[in-house]
N, C-alpha and C. Protein backbone atom coordinates (compact mmCIF):
# COMPACT_ATOMS: atom_id res chain seq x y z
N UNK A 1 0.83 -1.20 0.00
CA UNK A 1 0.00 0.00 0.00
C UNK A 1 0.87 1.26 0.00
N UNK A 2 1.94 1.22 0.75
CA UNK A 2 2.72 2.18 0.83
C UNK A 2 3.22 2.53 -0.75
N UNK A 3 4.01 1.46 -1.15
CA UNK A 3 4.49 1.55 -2.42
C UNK A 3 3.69 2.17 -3.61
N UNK A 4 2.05 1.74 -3.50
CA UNK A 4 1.40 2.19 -4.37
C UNK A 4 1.08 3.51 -4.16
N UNK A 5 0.79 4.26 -2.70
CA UNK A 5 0.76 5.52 -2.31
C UNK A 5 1.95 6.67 -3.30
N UNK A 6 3.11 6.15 -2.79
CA UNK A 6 4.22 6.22 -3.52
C UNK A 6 4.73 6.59 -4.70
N UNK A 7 4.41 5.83 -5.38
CA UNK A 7 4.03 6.03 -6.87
C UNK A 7 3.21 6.78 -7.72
N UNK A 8 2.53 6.59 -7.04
CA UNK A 8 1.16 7.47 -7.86
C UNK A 8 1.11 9.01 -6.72
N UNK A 9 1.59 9.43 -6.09
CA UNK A 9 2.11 10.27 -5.63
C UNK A 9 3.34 11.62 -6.53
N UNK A 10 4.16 10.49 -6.72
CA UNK A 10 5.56 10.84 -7.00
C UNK A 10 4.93 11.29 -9.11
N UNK A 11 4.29 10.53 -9.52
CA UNK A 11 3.62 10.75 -10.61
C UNK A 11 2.67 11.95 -10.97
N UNK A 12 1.98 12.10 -9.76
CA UNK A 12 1.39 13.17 -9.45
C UNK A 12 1.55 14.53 -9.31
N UNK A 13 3.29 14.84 -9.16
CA UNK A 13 3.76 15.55 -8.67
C UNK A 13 4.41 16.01 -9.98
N UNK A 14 5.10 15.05 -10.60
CA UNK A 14 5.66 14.99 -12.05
C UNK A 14 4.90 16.02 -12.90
N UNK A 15 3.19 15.29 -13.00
CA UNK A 15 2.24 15.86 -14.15
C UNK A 15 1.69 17.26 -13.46
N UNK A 16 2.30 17.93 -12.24
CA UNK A 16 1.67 18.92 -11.78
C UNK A 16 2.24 20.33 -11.93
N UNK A 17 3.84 19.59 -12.61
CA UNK A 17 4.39 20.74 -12.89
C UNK A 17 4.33 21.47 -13.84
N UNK A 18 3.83 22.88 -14.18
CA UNK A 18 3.22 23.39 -15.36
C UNK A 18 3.92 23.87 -16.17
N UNK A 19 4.76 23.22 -16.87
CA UNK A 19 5.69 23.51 -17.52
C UNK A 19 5.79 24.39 -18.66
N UNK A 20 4.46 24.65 -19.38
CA UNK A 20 3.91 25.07 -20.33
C UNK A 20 3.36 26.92 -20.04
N UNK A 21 2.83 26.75 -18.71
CA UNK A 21 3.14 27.90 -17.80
C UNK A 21 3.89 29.09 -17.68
N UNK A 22 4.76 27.65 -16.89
CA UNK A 22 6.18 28.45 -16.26
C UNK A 22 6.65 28.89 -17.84
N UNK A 23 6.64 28.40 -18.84
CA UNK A 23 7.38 28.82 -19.98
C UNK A 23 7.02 30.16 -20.55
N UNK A 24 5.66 30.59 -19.83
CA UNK A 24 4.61 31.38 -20.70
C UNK A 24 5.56 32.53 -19.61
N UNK A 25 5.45 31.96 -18.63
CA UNK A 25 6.03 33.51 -17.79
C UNK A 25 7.27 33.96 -17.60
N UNK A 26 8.35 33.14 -18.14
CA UNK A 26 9.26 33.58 -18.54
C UNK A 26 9.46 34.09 -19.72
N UNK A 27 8.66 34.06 -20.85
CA UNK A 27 8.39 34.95 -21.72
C UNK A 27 7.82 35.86 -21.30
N UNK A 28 7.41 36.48 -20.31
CA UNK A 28 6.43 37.56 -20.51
C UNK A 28 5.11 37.32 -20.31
N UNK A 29 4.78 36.26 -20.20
CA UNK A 29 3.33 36.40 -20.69
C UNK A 29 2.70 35.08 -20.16
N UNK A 30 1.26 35.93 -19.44
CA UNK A 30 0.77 34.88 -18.39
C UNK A 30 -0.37 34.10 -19.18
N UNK A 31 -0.55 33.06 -19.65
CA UNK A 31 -1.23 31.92 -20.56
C UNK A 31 -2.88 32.16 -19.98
N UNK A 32 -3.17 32.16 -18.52
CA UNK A 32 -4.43 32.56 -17.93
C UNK A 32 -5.12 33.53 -18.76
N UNK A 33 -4.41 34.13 -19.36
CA UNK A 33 -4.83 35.76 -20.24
C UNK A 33 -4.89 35.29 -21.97
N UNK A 34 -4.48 34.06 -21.92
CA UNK A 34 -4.55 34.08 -23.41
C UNK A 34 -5.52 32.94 -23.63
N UNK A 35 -6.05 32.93 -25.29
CA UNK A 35 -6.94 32.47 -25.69
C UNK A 35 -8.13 32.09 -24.75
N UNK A 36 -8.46 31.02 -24.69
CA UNK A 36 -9.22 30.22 -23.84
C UNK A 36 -9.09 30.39 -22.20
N UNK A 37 -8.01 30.66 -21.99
CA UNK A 37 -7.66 31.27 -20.80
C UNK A 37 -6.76 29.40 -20.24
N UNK A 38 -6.35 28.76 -20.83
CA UNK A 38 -5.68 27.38 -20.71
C UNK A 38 -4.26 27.61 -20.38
N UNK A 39 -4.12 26.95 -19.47
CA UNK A 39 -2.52 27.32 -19.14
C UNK A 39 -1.63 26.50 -19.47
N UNK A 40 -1.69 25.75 -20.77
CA UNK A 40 -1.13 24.42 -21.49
C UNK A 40 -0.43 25.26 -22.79
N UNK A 41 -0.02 23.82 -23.34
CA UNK A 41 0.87 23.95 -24.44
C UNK A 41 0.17 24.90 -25.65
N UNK A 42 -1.48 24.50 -25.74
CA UNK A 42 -1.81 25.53 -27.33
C UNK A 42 -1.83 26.92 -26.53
N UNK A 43 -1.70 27.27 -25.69
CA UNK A 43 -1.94 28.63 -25.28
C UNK A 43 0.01 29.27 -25.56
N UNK A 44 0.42 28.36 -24.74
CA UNK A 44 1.95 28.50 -25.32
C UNK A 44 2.84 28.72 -26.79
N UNK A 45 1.99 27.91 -27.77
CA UNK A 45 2.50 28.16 -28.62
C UNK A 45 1.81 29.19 -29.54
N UNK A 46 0.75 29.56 -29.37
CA UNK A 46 -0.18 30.48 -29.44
C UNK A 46 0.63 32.26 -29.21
N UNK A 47 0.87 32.20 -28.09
CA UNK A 47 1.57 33.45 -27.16
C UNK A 47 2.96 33.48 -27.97
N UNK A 48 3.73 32.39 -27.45
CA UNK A 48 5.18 32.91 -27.79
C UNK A 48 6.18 32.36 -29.01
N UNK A 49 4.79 31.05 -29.81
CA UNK A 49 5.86 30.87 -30.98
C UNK A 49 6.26 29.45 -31.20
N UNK A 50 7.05 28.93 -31.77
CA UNK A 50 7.67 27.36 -32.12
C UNK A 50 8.58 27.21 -31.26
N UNK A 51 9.22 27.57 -30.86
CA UNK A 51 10.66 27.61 -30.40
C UNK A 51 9.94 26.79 -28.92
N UNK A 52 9.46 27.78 -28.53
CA UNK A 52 8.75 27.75 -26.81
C UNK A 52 8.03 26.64 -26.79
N UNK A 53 7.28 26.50 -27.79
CA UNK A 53 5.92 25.84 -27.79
C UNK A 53 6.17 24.49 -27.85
N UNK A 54 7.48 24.04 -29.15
CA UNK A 54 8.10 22.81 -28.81
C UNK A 54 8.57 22.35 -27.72
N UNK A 55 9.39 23.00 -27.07
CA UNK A 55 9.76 22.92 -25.35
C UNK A 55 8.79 22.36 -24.15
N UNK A 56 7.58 23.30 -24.69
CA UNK A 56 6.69 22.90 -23.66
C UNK A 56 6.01 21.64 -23.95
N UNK A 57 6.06 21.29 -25.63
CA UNK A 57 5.58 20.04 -25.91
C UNK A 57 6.25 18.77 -25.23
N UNK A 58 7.76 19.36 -25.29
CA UNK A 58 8.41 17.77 -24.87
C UNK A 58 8.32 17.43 -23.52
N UNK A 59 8.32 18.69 -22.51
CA UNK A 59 8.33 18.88 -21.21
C UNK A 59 6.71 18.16 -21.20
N UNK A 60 5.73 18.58 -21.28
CA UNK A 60 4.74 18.05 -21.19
C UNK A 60 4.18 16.37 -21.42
N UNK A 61 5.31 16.18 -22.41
CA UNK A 61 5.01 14.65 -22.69
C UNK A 61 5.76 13.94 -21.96
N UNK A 62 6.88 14.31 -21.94
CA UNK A 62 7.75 13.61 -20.89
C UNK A 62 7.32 13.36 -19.30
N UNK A 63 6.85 14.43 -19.04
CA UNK A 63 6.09 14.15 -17.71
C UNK A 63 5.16 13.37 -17.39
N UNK A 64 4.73 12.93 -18.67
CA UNK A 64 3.56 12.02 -18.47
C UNK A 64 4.64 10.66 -18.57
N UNK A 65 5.88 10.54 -18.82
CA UNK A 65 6.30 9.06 -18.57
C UNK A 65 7.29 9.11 -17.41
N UNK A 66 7.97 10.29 -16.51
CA UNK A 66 8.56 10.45 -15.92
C UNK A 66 8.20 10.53 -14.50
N UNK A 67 8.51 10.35 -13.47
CA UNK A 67 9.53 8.88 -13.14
C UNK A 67 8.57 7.27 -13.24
N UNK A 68 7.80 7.51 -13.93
CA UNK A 68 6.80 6.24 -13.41
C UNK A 68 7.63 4.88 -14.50
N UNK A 69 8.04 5.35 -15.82
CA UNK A 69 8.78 4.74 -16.64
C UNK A 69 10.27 4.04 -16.12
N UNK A 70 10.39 4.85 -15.57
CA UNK A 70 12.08 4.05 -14.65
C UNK A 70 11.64 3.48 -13.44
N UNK A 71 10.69 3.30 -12.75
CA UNK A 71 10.31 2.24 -12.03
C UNK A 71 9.50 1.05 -12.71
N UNK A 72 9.25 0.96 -13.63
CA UNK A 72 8.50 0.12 -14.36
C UNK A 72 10.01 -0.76 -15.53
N UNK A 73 11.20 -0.10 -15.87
CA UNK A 73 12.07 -0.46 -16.42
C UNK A 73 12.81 -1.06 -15.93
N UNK A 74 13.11 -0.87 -14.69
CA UNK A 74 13.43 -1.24 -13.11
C UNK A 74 13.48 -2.01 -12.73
N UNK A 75 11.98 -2.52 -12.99
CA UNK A 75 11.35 -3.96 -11.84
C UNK A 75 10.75 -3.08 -10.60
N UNK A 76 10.92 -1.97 -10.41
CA UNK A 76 10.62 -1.79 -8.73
C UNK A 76 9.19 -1.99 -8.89
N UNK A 77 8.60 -1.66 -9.83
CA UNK A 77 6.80 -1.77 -9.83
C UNK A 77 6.48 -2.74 -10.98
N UNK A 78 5.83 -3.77 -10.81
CA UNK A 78 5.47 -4.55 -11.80
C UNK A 78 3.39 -4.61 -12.00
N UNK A 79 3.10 -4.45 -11.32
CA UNK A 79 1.84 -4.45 -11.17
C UNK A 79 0.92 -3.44 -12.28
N UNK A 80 0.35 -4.50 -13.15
CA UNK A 80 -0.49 -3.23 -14.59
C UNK A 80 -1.24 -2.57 -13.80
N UNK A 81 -1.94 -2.97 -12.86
CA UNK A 81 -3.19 -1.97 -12.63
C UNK A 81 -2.50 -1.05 -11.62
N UNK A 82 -1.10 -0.76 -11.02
CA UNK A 82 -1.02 0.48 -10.05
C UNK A 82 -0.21 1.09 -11.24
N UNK A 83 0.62 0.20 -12.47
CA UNK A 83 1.42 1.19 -13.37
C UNK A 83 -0.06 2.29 -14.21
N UNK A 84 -0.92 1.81 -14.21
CA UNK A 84 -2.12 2.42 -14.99
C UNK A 84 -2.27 3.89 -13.62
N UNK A 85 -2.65 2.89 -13.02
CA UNK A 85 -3.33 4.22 -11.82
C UNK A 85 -2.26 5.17 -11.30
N UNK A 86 -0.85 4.88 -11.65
CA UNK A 86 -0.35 6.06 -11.49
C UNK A 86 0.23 7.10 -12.95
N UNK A 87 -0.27 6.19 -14.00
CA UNK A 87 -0.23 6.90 -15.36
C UNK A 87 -1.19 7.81 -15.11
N UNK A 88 -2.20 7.61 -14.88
CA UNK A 88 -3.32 8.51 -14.74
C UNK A 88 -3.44 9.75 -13.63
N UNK A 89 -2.57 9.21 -12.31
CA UNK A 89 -2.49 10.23 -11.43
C UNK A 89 -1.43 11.19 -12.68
N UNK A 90 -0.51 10.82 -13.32
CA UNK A 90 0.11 12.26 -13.89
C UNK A 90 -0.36 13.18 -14.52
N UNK A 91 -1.84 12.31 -15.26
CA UNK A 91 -2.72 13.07 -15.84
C UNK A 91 -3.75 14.20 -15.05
N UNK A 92 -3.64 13.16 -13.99
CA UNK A 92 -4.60 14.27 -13.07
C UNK A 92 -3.57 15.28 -12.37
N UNK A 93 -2.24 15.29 -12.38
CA UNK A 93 -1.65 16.36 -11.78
C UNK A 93 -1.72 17.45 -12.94
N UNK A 94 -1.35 17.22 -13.77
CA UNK A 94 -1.53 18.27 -14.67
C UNK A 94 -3.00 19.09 -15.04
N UNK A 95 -4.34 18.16 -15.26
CA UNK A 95 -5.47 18.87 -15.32
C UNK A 95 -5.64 19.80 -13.93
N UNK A 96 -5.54 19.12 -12.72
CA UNK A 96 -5.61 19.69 -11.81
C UNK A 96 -4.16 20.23 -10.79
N UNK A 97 -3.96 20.90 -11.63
CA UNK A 97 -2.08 21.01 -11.21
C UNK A 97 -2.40 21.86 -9.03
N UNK A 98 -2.10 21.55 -8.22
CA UNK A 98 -1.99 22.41 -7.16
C UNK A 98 -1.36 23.70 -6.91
N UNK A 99 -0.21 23.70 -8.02
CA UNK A 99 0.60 24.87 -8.41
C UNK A 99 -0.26 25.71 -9.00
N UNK A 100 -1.39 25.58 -9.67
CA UNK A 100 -2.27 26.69 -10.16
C UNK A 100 -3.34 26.67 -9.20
N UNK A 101 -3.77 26.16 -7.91
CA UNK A 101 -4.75 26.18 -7.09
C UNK A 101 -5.65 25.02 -7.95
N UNK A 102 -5.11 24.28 -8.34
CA UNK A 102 -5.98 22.90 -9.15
C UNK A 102 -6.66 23.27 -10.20
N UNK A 103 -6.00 24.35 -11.12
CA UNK A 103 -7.04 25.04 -12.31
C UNK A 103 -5.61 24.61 -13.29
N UNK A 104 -5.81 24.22 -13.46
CA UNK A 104 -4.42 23.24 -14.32
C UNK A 104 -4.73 23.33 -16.00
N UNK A 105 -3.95 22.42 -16.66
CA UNK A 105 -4.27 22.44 -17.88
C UNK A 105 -5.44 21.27 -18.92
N UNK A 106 -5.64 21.21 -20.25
CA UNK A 106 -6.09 20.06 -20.32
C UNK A 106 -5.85 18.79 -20.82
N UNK A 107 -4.33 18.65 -20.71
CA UNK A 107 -3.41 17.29 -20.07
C UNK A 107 -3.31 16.62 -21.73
N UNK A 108 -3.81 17.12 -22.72
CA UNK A 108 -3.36 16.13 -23.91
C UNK A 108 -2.27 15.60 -24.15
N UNK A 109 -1.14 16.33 -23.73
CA UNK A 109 -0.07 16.26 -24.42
C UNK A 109 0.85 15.13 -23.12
N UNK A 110 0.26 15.58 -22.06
CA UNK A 110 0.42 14.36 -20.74
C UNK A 110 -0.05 13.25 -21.29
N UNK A 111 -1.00 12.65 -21.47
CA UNK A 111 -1.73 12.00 -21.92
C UNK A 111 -0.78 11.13 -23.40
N UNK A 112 -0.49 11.63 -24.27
CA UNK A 112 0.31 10.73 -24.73
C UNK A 112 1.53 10.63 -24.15
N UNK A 113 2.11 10.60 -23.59
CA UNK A 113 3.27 10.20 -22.42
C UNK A 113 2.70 9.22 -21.78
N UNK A 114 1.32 9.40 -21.02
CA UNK A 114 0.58 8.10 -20.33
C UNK A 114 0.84 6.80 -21.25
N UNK A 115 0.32 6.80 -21.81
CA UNK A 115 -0.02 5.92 -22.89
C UNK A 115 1.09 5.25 -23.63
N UNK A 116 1.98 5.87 -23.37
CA UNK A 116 3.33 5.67 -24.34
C UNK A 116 4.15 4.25 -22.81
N UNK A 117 4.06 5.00 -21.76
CA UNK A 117 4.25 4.09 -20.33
C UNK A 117 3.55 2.95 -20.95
N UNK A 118 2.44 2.71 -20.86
CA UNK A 118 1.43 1.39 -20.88
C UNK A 118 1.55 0.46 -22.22
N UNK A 119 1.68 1.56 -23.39
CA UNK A 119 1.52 0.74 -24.64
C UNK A 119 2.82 0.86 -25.55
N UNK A 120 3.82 1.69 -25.18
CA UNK A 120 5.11 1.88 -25.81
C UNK A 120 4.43 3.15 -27.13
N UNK A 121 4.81 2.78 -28.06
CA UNK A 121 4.27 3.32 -29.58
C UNK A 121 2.79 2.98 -30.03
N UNK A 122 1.99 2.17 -29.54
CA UNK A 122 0.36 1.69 -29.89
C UNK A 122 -0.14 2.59 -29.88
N UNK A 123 -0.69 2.98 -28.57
CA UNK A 123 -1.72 4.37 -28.49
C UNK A 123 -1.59 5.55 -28.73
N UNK A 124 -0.15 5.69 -28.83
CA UNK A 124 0.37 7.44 -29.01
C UNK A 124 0.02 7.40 -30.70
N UNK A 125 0.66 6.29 -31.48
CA UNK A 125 0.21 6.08 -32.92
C UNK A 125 -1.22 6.19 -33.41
N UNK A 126 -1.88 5.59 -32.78
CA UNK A 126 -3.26 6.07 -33.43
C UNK A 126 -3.79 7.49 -32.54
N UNK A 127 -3.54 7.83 -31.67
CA UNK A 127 -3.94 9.28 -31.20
C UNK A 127 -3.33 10.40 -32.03
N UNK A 128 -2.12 9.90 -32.22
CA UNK A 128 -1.39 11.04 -33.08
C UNK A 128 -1.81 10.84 -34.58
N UNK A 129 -1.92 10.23 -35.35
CA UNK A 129 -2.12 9.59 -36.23
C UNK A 129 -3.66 10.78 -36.43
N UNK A 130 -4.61 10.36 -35.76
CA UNK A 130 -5.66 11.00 -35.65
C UNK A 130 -5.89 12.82 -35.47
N UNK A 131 -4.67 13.07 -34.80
CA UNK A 131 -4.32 14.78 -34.59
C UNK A 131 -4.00 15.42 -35.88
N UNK A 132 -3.39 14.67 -36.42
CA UNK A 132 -2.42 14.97 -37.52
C UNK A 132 -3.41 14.60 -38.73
N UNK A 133 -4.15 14.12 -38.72
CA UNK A 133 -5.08 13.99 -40.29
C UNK A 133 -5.85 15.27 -40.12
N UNK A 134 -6.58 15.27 -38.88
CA UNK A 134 -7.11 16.60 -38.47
C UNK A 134 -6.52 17.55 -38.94
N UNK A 135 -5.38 17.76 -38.29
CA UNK A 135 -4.60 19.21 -38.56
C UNK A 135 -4.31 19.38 -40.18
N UNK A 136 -4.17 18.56 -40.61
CA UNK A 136 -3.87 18.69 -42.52
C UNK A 136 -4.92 18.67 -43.00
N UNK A 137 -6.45 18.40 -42.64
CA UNK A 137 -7.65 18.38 -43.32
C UNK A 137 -8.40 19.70 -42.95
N UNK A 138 -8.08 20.33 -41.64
CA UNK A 138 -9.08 20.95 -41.24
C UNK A 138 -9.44 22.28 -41.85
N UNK A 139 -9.79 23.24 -42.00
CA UNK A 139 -10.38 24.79 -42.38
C UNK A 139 -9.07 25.48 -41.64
N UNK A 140 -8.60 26.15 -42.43
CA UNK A 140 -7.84 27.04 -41.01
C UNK A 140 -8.56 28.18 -39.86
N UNK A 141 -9.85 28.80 -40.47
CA UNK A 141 -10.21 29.37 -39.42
C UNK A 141 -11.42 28.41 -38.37
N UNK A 142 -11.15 27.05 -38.08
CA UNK A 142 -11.80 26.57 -37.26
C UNK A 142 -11.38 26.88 -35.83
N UNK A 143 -12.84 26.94 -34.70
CA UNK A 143 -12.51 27.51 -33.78
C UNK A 143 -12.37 27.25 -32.73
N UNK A 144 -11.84 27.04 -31.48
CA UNK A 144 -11.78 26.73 -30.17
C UNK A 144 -12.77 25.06 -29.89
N UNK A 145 -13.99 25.18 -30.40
CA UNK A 145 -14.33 24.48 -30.15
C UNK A 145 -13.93 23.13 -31.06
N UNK A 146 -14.30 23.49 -32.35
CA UNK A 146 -14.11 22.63 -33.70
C UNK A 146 -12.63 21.68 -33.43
N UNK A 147 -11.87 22.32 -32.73
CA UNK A 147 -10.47 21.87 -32.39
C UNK A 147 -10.31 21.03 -31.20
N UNK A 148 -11.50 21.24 -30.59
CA UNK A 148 -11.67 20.41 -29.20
C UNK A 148 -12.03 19.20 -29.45
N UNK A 149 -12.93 19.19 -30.60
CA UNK A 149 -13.54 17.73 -30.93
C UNK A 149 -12.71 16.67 -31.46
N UNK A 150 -11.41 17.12 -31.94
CA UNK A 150 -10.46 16.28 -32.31
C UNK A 150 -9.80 15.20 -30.82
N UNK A 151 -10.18 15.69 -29.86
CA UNK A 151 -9.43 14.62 -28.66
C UNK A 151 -10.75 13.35 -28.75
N UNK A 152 -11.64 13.97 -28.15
CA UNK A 152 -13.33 13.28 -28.67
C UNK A 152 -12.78 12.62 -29.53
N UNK A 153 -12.93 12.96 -30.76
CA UNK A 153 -12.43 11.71 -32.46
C UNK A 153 -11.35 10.80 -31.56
N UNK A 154 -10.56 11.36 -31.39
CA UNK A 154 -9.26 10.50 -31.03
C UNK A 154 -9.54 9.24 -30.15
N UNK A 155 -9.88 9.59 -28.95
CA UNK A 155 -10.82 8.49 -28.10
C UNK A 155 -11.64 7.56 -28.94
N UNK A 156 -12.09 7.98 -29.81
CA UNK A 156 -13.26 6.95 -30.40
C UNK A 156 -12.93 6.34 -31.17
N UNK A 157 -11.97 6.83 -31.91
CA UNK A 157 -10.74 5.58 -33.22
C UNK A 157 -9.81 4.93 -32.27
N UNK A 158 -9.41 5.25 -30.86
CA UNK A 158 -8.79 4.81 -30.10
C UNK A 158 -9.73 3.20 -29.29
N UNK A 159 -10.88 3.93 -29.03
CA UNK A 159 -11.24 2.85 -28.89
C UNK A 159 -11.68 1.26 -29.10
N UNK A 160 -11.71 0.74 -30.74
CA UNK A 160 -11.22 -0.13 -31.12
C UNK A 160 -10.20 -0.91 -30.49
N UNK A 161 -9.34 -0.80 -30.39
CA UNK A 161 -7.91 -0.87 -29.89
C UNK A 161 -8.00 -1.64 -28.25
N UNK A 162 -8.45 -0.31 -27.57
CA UNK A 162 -8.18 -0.84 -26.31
C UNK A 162 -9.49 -1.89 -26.32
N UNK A 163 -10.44 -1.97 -26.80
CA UNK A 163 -11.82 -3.23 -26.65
C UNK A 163 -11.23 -4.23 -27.38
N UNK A 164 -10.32 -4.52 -27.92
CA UNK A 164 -8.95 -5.54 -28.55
C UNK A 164 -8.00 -6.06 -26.97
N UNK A 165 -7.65 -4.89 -26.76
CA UNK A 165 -6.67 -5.59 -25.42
C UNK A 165 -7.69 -5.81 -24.22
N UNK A 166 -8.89 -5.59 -24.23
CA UNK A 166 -9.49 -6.06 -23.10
C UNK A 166 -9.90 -7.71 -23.40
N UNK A 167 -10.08 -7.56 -24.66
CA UNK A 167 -10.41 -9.05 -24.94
C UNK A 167 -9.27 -9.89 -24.65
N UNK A 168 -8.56 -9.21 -25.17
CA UNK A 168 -7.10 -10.11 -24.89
C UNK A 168 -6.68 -10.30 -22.92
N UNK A 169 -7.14 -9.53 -22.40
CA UNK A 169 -6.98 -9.42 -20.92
C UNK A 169 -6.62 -8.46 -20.36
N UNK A 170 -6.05 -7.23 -21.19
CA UNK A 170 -5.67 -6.22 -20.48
C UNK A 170 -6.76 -5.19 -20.04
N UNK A 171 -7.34 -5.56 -19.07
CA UNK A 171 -7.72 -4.71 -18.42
C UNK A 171 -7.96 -3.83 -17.68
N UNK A 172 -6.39 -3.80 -17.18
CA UNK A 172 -5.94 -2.23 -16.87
C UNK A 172 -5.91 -1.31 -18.04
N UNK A 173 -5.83 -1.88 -19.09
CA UNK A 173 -5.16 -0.50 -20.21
C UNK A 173 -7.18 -0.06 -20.26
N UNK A 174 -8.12 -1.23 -20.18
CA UNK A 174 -9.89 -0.44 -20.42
C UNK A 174 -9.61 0.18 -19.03
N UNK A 175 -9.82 0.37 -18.28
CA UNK A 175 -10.01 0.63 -17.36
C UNK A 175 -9.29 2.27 -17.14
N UNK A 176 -7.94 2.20 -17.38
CA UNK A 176 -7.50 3.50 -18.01
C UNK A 176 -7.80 4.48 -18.78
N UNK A 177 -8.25 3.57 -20.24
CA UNK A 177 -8.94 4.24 -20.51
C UNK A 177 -9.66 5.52 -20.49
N UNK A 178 -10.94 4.84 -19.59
CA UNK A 178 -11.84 4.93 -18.72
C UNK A 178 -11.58 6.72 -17.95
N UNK A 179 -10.82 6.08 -17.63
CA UNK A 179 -10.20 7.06 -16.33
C UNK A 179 -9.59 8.47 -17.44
N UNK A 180 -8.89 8.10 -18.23
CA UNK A 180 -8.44 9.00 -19.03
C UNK A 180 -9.12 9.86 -19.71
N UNK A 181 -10.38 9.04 -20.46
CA UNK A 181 -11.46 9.97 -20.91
C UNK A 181 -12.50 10.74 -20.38
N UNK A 182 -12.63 10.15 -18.83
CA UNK A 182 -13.60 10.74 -18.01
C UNK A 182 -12.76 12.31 -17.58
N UNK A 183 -11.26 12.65 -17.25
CA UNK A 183 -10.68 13.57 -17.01
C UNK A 183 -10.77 14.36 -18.58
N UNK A 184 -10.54 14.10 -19.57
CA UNK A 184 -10.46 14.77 -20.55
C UNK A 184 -11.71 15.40 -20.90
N UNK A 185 -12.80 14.59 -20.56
CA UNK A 185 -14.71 14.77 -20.61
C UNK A 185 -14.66 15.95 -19.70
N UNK A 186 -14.19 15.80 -18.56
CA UNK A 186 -14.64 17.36 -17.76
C UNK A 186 -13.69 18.68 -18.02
N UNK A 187 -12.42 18.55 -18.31
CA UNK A 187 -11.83 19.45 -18.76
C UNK A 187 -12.39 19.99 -20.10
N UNK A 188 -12.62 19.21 -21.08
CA UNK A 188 -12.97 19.69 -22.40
C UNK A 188 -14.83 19.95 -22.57
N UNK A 189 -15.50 19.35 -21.98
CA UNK A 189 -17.04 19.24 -22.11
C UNK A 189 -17.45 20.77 -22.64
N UNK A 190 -16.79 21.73 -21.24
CA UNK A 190 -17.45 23.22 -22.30
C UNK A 190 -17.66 23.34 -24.01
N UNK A 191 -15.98 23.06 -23.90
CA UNK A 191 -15.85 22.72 -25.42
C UNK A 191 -17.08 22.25 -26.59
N UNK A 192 -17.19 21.06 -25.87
CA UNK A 192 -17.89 20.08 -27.01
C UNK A 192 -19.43 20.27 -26.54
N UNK A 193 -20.00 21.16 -26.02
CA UNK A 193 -21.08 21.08 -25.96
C UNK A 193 -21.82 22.60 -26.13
N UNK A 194 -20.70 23.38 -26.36
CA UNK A 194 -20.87 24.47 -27.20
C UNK A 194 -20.75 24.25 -28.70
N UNK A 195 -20.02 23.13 -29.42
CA UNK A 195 -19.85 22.72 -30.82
C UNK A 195 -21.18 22.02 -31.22
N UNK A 196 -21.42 21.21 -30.09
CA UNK A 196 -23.30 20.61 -30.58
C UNK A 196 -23.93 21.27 -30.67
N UNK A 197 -24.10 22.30 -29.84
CA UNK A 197 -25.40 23.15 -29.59
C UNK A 197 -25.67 24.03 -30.51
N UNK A 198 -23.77 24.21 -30.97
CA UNK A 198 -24.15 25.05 -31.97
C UNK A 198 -24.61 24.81 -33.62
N UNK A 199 -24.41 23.27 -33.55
CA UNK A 199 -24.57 22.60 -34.91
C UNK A 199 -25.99 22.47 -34.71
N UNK A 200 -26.82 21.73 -33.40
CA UNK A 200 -28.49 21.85 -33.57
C UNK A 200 -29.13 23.18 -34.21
N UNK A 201 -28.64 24.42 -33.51
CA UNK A 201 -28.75 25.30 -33.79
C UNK A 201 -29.17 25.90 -35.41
C-alpha cells in the first residue's frame, strides 16, 4: 500500500508541474490571459511561438512518462493496474495542477506520455495519427471548439484498440482508458457542448 501511495504520488507531482506555464512567464506572458484562458501547451505556442511551444511540448510529454517509466524499467513496480493508476495520477496532476490552485491544464499532451508508459508506440500512434489527419484536413479558421472535438475523435478511433486488449486481458489498459477519458470529458465538455449546440442550432 505504501508503495502504491508512492508512486502514484511521485507521478502526481511529475504531471503537476506546469511547464507550459512556467514557460509562458518567462516569456512575458501569463497563458491565464490568453486564448481560452488554458494554461497548457496551445496557449503557449499560441503566445510565444515554435521555439517555446516545442519545449513545452516535450516537457509536457515527458512528464507524463517520468519517473513512473524508470520504475517500471526497473522492476521496482510490476503491477499493470497500479502502473495504470499512477499513469493517470500524472494526468490528473496536470489537469488539476496544485501549483495553479488545481485550475491546471487540459493534459493532452500528458496523456500521450501516459499511454506511451502502458503501450510503448500503440496508443500514441493512433492518437497522433488522428491529430495529424485533423490538422492537414481541417479549415484554417476553425474555432476553439471545432479543435476540441479532435481529442473526442481521437478516443473513439482509439477505442477499437483498447476493446482488442481487453479481450485479450488487459484490463488495466480499459479501465485507463476509462479514467483517461472521463478527465479529458470534464476538462474539455465546455468545449464540445458548445460545438453541438451550436450545430443543432
Amino acid at each position: 500500500m505504501f508503495k502504491m501511495m508512492m508512486v502514484c504520488l511521485l507521478q502526481f507531482l511529475s504531471g503537476s508541474i506546469m511547464y507550459s506555464y512556467l514557460l509562458g512567464r518567462l516569456g512575458g506572458v501569463d497563458l491565464s490571459l490568453v486564448g481560452d484562458g488554458n494554461p497548457g501547451l496551445s496557449n503557449l505556442w499560441k503566445a510565444k511561438g515554435r521555439k517555446l511551444g516545442l519545449l513545452g511540448l516535450i516537457l509536457d510529454y515527458f512528464k507524463g512518462i517520468f519517473p513512473l517509466a524508470l520504475l517500471v524499467e526497473n522492476n521496482i513496480i510490476k503491477n499493470e493496474y497500479l502502473i495504470s493508476l499512477a499513469a493517470l495520477c500524472g494526468i490528473l496532476g496536470h489537469a488539476f495542477s496544485p501549483l495553479l490552485k488545481f485550475k491546471g491544464g487540459k493534459a493532452v499532451t500528458t496523456t500521450f506520455g501516459a499511454w506511451t508508459v502502458l503501450t510503448r508506440w500503440e496508443a500514441p500512434t493512433i492518437l497522433g495519427s488522428t491529430f495529424a489527419l485533423y490538422t492537414f484536413l481541417k479549415p484554417r479558421d476553425t474555432g476553439v471548439e471545432e479543435d476540441a472535438l479532435v481529442v473526442l475523435l481521437g478516443f473513439a478511433i482509439l477505442l477499437p484498440y483498447v476493446l482488442y486488449k481487453l479481450y485479450t486481458g488487459k484490463i488495466h489498459l480499459f479501465l485507463f482508458y476509462l479514467g483517461n477519458l472521463g478527465i479529458l470529458s470534464y476538462k474539455y465538455w465546455p468545449n464540445w457542448s458548445r460545438f453541438f449546440k451550436n450545430r443543432i442550432r
